[in-house]
Protein backbone atom coordinates (compact mmCIF):
# COMPACT_ATOMS: atom_id res chain seq x y z
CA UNK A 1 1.57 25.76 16.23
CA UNK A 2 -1.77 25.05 15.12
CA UNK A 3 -0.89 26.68 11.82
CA UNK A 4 1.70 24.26 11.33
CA UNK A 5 -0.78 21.13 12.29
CA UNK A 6 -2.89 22.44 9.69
CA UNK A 7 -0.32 22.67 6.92
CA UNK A 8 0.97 18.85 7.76
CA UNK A 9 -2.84 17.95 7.68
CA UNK A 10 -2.70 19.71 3.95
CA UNK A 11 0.19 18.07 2.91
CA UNK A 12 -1.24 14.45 4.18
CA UNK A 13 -4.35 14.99 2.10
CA UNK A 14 -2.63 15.93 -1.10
CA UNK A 15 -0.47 13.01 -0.68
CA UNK A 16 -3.55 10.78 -0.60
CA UNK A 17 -5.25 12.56 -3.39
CA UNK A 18 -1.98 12.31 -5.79
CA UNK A 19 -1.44 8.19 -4.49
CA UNK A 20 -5.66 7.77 -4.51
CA UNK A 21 -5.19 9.54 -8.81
CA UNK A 22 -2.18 7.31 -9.39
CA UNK A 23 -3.98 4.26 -8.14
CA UNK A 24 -7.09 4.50 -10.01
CA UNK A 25 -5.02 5.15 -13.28
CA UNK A 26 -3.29 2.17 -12.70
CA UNK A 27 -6.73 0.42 -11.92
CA UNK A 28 -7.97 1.57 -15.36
CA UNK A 29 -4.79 0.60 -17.44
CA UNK A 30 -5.26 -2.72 -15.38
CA UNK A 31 -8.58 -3.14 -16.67
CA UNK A 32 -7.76 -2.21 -20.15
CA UNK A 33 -5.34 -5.09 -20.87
CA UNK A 34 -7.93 -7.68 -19.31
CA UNK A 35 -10.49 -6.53 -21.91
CA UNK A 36 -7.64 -7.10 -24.52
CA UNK A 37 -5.77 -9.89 -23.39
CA UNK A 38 -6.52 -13.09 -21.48
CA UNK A 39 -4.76 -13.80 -18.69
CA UNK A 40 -2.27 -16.16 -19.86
CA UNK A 41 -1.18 -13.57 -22.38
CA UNK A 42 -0.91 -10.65 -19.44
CA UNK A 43 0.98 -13.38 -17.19
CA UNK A 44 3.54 -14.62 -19.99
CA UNK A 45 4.09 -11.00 -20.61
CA UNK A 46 4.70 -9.98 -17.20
CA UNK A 47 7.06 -12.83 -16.54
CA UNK A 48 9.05 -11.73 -19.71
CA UNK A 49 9.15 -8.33 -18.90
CA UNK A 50 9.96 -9.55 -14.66
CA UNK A 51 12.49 -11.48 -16.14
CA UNK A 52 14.02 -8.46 -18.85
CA UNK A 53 13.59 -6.36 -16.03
CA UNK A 54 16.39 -8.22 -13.64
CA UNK A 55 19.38 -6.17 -12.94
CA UNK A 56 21.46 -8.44 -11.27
């Protein structure tokens, strides 16, 4: 049983390692487009893309 505790424990702590990667990618594409657009331009691009996005 405690081999089984330990595995879950594993598979907790790769979950946060892949989700804590994933974030700070996202983090750095984030801050990427701030140092090339303003933020009017990333806002009237998100709302285009929100609204092209729309599947209803």
């Amino acid at each position: 049983m405690a081999e089984m505790r330990d595995e879950h424990f594993e598979v907790i702590s790769n979950n946060k390692a892949k989700e804590y990667e994933k974030q700070k990618k996202t983090t750095n594409i984030i801050k990427t487009l701030l140092n090339r657009y303003t933020k009017k331009q990333l806002t009237n691009m998100i709302e285009k893309e929100s609204k092209n996005g729309k599947r209803n």
